[in-house]
PDB file of N, CA and C in Angstrom:
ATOM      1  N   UNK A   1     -34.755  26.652  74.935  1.00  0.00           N
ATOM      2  CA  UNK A   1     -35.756  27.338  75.736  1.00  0.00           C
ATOM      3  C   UNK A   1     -35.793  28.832  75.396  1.00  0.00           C
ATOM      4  N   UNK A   2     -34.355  29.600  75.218  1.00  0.00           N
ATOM      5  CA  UNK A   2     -34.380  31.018  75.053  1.00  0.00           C
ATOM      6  C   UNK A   2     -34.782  31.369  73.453  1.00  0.00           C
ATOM      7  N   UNK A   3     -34.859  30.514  72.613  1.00  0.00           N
ATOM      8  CA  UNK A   3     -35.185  30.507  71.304  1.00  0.00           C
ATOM      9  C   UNK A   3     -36.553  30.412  71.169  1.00  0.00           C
ATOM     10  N   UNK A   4     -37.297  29.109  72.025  1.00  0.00           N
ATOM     11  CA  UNK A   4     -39.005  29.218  71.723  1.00  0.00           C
ATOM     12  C   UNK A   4     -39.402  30.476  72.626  1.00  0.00           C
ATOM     13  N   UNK A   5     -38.604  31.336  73.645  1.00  0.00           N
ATOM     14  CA  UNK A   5     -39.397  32.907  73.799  1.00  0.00           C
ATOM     15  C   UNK A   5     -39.126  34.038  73.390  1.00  0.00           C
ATOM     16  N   UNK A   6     -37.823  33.747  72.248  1.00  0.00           N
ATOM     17  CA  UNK A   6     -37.659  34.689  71.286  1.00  0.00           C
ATOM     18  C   UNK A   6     -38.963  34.638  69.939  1.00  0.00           C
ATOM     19  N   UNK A   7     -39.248  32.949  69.620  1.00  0.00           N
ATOM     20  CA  UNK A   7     -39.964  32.812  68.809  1.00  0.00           C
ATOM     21  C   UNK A   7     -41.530  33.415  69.065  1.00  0.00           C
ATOM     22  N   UNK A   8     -41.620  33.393  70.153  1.00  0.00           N
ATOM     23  CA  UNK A   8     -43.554  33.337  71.061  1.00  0.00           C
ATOM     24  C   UNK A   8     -43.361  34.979  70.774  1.00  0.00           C
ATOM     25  N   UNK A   9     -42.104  35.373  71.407  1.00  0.00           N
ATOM     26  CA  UNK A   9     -42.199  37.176  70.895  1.00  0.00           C
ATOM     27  C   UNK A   9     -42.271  37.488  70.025  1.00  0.00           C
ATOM     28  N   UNK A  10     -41.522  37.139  68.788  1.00  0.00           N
ATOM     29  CA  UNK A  10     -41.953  37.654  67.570  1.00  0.00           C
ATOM     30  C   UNK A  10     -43.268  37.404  66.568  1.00  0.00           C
ATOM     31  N   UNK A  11     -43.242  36.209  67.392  1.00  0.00           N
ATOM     32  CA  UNK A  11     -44.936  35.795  66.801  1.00  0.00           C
ATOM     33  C   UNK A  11     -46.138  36.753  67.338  1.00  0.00           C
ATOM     34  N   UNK A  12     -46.007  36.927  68.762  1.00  0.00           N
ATOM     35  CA  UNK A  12     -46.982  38.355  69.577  1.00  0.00           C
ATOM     36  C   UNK A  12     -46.917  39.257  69.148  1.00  0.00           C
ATOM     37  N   UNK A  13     -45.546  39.590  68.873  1.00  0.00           N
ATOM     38  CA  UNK A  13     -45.740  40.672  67.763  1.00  0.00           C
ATOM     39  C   UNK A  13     -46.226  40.652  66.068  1.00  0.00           C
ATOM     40  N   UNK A  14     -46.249  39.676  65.355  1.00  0.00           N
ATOM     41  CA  UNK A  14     -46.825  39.681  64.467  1.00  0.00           C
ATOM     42  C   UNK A  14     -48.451  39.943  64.544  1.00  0.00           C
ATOM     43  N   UNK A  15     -48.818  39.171  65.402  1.00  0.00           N
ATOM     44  CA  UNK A  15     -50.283  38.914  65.303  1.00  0.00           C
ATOM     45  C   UNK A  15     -50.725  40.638  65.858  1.00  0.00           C
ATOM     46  N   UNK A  16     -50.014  41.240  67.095  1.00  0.00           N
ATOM     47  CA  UNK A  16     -50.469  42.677  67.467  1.00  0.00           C
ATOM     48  C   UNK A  16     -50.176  43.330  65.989  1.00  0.00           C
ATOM     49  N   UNK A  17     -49.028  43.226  65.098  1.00  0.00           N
ATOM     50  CA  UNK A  17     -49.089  44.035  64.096  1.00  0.00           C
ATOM     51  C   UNK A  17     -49.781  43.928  62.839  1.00  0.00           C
ATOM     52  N   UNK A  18     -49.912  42.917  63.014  1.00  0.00           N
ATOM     53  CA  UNK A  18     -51.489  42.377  61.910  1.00  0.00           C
ATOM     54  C   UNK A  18     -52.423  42.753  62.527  1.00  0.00           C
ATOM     55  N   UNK A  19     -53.437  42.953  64.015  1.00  0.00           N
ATOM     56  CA  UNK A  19     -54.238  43.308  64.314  1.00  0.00           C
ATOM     57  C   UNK A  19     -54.085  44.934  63.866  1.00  0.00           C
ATOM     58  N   UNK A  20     -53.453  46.057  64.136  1.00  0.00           N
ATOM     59  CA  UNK A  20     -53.109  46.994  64.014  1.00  0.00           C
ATOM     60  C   UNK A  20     -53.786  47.589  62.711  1.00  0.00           C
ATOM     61  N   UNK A  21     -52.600  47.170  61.887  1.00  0.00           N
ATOM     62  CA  UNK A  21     -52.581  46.981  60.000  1.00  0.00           C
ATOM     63  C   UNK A  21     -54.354  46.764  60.079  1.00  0.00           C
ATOM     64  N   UNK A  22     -55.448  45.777  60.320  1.00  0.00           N
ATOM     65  CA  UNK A  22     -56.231  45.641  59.866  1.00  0.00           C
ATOM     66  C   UNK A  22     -57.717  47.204  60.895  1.00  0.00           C
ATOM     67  N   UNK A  23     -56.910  47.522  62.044  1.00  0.00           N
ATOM     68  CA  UNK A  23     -57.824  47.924  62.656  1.00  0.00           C
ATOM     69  C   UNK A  23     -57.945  49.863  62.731  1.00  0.00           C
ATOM     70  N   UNK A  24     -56.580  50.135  62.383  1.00  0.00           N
ATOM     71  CA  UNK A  24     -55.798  51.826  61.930  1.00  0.00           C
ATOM     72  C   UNK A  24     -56.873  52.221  60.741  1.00  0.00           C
ATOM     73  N   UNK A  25     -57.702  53.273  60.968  1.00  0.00           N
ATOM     74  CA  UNK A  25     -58.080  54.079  60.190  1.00  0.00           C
ATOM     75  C   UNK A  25     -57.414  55.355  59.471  1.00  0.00           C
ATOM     76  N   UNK A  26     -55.814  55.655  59.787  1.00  0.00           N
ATOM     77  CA  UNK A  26     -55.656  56.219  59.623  1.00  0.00           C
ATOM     78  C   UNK A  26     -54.246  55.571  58.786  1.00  0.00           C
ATOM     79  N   UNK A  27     -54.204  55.728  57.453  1.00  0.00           N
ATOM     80  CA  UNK A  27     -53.596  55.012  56.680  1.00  0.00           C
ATOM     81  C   UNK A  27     -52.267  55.050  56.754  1.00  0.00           C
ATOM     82  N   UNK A  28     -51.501  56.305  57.189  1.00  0.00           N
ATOM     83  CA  UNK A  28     -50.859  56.421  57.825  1.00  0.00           C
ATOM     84  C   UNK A  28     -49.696  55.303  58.628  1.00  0.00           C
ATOM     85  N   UNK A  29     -50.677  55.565  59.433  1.00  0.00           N
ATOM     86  CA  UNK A  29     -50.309  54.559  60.674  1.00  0.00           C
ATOM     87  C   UNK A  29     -50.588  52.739  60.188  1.00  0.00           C
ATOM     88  N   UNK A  30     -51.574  52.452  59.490  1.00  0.00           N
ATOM     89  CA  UNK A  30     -51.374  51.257  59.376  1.00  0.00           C
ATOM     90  C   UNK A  30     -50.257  50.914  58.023  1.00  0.00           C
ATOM     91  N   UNK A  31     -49.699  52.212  57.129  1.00  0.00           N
ATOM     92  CA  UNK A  31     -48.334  51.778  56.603  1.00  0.00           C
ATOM     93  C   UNK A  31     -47.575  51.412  57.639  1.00  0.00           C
ATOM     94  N   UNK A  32     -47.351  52.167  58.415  1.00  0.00           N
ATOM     95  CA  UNK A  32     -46.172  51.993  59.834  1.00  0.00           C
ATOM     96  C   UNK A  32     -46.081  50.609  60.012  1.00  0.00           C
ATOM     97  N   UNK A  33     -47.606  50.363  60.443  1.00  0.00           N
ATOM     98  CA  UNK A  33     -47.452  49.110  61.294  1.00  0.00           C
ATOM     99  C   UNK A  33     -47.636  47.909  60.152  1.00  0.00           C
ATOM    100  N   UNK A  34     -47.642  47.687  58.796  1.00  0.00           N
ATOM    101  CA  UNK A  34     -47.474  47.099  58.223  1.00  0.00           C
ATOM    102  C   UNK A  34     -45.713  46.798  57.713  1.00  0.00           C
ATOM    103  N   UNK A  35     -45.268  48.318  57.859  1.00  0.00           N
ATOM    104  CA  UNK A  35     -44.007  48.126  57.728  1.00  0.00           C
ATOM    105  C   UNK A  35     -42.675  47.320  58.886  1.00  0.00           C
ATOM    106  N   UNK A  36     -43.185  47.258  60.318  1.00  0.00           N
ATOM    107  CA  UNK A  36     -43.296  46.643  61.456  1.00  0.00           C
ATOM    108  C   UNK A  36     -43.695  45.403  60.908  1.00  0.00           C
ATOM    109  N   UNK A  37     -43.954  45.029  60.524  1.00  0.00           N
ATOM    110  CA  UNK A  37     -44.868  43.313  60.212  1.00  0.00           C
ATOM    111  C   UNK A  37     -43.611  43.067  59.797  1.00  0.00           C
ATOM    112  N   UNK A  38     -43.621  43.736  58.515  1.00  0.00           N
ATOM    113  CA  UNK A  38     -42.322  43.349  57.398  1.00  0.00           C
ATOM    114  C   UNK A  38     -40.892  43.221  58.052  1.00  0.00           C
ATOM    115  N   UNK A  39     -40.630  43.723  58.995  1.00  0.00           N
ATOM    116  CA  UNK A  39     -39.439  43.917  59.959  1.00  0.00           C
ATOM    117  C   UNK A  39     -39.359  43.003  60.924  1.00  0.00           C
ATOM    118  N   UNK A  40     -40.465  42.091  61.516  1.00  0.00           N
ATOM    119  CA  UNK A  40     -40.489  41.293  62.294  1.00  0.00           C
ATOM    120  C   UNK A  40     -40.259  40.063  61.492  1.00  0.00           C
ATOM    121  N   UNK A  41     -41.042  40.110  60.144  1.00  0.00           N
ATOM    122  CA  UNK A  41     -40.937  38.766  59.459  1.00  0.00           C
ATOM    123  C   UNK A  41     -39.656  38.740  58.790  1.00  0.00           C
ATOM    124  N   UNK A  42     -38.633  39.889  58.709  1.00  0.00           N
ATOM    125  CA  UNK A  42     -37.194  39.696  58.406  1.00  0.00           C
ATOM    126  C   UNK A  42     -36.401  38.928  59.257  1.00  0.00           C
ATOM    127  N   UNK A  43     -36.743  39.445  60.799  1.00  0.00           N
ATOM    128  CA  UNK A  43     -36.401  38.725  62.179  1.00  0.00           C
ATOM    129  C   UNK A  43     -36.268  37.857  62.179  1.00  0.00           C
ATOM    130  N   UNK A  44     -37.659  36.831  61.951  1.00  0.00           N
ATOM    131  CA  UNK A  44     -37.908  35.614  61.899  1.00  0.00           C
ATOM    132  C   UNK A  44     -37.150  34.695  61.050  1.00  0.00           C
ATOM    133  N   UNK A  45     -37.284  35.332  60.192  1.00  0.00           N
ATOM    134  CA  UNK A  45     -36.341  34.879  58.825  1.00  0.00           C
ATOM    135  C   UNK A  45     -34.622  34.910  59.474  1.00  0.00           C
ATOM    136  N   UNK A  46     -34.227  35.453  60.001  1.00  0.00           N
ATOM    137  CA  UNK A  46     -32.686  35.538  60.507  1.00  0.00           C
ATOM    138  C   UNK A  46     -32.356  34.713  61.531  1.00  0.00           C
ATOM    139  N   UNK A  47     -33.834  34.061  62.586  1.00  0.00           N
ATOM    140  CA  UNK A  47     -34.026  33.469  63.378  1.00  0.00           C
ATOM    141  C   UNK A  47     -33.779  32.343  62.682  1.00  0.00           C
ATOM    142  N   UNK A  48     -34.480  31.623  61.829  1.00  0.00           N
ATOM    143  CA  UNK A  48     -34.403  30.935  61.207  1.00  0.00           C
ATOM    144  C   UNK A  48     -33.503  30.263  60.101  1.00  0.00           C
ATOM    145  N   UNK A  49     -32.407  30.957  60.325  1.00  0.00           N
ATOM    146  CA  UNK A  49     -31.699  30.817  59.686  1.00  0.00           C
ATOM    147  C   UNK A  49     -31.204  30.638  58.529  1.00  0.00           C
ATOM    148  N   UNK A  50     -31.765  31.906  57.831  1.00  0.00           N
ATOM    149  CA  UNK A  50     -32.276  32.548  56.408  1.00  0.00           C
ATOM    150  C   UNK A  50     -31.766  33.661  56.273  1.00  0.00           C
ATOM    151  N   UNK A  51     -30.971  34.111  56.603  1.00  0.00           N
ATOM    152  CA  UNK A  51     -29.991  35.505  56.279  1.00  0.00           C
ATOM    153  C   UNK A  51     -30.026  36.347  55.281  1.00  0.00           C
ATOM    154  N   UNK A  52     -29.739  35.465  54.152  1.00  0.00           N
ATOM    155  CA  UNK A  52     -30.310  36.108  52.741  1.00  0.00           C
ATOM    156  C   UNK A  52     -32.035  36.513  52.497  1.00  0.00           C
ATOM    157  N   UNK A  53     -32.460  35.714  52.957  1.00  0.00           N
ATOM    158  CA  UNK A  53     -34.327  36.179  53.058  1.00  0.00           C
ATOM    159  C   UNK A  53     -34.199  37.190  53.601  1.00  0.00           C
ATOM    160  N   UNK A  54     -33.938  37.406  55.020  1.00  0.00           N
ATOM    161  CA  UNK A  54     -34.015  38.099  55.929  1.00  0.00           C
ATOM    162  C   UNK A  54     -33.520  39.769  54.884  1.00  0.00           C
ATOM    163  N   UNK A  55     -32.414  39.880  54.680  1.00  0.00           N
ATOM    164  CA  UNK A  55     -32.382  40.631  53.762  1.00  0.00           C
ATOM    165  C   UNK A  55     -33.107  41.548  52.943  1.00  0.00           C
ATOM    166  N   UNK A  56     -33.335  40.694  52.492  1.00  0.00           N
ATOM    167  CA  UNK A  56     -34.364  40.820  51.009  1.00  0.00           C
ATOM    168  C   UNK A  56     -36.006  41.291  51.908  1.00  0.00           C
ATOM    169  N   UNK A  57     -35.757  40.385  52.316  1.00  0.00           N
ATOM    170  CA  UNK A  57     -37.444  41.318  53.032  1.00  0.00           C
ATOM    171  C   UNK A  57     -37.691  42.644  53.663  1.00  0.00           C
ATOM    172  N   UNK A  58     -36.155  42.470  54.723  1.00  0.00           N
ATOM    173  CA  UNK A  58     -35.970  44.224  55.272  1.00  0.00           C
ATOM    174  C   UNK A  58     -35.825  45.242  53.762  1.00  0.00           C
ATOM    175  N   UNK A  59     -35.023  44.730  52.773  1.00  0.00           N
ATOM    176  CA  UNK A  59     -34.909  45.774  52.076  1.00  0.00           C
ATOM    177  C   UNK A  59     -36.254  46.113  51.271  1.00  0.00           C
ATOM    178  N   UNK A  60     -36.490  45.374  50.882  1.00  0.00           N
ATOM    179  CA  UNK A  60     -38.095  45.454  49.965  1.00  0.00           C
ATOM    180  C   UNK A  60     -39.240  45.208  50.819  1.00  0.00           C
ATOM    181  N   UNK A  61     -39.394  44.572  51.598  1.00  0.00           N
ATOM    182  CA  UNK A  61     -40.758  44.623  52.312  1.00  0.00           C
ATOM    183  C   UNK A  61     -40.668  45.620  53.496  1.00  0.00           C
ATOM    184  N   UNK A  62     -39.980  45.975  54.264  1.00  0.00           N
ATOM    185  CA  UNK A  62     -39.951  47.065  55.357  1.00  0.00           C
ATOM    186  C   UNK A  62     -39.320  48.483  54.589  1.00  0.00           C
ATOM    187  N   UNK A  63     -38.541  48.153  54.199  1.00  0.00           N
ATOM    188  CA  UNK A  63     -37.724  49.383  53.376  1.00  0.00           C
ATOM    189  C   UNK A  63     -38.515  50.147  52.046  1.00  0.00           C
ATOM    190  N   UNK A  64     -38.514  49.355  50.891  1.00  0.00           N
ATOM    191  CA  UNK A  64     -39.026  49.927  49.534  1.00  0.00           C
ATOM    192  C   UNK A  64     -40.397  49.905  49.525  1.00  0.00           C
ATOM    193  N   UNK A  65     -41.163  48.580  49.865  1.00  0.00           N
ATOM    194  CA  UNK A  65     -42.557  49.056  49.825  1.00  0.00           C
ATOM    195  C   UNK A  65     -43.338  49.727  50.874  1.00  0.00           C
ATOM    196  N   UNK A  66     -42.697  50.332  52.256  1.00  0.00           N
ATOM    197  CA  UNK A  66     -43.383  51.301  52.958  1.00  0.00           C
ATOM    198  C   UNK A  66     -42.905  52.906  52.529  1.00  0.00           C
ATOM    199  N   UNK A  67     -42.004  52.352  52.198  1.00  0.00           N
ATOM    200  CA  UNK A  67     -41.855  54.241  51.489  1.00  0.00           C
ATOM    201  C   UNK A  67     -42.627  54.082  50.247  1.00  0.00           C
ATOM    202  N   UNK A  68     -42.941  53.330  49.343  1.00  0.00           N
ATOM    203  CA  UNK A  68     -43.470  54.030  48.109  1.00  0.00           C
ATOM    204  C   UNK A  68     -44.959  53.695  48.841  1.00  0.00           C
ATOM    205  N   UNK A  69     -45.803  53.151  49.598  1.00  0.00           N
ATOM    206  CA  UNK A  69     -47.118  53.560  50.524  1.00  0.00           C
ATOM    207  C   UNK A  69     -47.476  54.871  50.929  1.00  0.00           C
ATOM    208  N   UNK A  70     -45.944  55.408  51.678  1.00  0.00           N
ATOM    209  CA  UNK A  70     -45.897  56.497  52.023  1.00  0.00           C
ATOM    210  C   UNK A  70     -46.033  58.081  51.213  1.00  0.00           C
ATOM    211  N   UNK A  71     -45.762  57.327  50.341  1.00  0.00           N
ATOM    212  CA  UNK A  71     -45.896  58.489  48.828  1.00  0.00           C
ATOM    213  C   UNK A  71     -46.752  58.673  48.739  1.00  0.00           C
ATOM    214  N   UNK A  72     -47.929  57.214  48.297  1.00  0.00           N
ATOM    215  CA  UNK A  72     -49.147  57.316  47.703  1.00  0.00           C
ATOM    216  C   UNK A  72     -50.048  57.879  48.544  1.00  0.00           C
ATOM    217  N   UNK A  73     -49.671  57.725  49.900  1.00  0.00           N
ATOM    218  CA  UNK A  73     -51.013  58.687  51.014  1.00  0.00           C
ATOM    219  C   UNK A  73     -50.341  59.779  50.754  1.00  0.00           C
ATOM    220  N   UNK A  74     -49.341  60.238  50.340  1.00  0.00           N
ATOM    221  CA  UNK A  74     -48.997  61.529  50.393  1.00  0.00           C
ATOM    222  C   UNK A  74     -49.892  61.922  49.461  1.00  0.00           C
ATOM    223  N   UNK A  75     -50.242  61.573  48.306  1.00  0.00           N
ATOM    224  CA  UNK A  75     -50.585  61.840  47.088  1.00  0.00           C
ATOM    225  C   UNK A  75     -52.220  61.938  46.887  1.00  0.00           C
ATOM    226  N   UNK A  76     -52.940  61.030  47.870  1.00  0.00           N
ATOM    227  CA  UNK A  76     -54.297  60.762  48.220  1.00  0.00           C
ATOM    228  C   UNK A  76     -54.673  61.127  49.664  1.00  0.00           C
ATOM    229  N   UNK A  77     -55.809  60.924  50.200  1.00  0.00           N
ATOM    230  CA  UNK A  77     -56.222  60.807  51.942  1.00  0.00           C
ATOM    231  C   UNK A  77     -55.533  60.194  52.631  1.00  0.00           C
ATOM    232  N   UNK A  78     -55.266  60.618  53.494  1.00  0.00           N
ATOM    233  CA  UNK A  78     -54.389  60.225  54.770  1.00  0.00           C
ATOM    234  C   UNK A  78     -55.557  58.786  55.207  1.00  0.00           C
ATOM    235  N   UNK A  79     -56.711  59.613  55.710  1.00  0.00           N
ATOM    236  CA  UNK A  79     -57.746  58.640  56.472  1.00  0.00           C
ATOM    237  C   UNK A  79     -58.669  58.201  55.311  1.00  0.00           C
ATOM    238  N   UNK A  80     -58.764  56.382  55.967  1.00  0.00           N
ATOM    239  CA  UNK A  80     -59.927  55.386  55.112  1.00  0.00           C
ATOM    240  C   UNK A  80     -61.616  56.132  54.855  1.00  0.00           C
ATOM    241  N   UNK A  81     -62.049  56.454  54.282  1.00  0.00           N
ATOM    242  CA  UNK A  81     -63.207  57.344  53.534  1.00  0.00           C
ATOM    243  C   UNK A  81     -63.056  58.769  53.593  1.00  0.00           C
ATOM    244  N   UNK A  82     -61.915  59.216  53.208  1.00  0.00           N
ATOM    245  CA  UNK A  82     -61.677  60.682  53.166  1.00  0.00           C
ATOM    246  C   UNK A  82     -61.477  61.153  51.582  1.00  0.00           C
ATOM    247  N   UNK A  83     -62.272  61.598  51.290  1.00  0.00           N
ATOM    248  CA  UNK A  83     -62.339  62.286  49.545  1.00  0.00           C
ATOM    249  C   UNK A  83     -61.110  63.548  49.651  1.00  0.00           C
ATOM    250  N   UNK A  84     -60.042  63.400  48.888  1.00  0.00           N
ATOM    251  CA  UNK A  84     -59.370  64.314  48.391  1.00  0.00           C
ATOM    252  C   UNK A  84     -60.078  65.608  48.056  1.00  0.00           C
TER     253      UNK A  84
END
C-alpha cells in the first residue's frame, strides 16, 4: 500500500515536471525542471529496484546533461524567441 503512494507520487510528479519542461518560456527554468524529471526518473528507478540505473541516470541525466544545458543558455538567450 505505502509503495503504490510512493509510486502515484512520483508519477504526479513526473507528469507536473513534464508539464513544466513543456510550458517554461524561460529556458532557464525549463532546464531546472527537466533536470527534476531526470531526478525523479532516477527515484523510480531505485524504487524499482534498479540501483545501478538509478545511478547512471542521476549522474548523466540530472547531473551532466543539465549542466552542459546550462552552459548553452549561458552562451545563447535565456528566453524562447529572444535574438542574442
Amino acid at each position: 500500500m505505502m509503495e503504490m503512494a510512493i509510486h502515484s507520487l512520483v508519477i504526479a510528479g513526473l507528469i507536473a515536471s513534464a508539464l513544466m519542461v513543456f510550458y517554461f518560456r524561460d529556458l532557464l527554468a525549463a532546464t531546472l525542471a527537466a533536470g527534476f524529471f531526470s531526478f525523479l526518473i532516477s527515484v523510480e528507478f531505485y524504487i524499482l529496484q534498479a540501483p545501478d540505473v538509478a545511478i547512471s541516470q542521476a549522474a548523466i541525466g540530472a547531473g551532466l546533461t543539465t549542466a552542459i544545458f546550462i552552459i548553452a543558455i549561458r552562451a545563447t538567450a535565456r528566453y524562447e524567441g529572444e535574438h542574442p
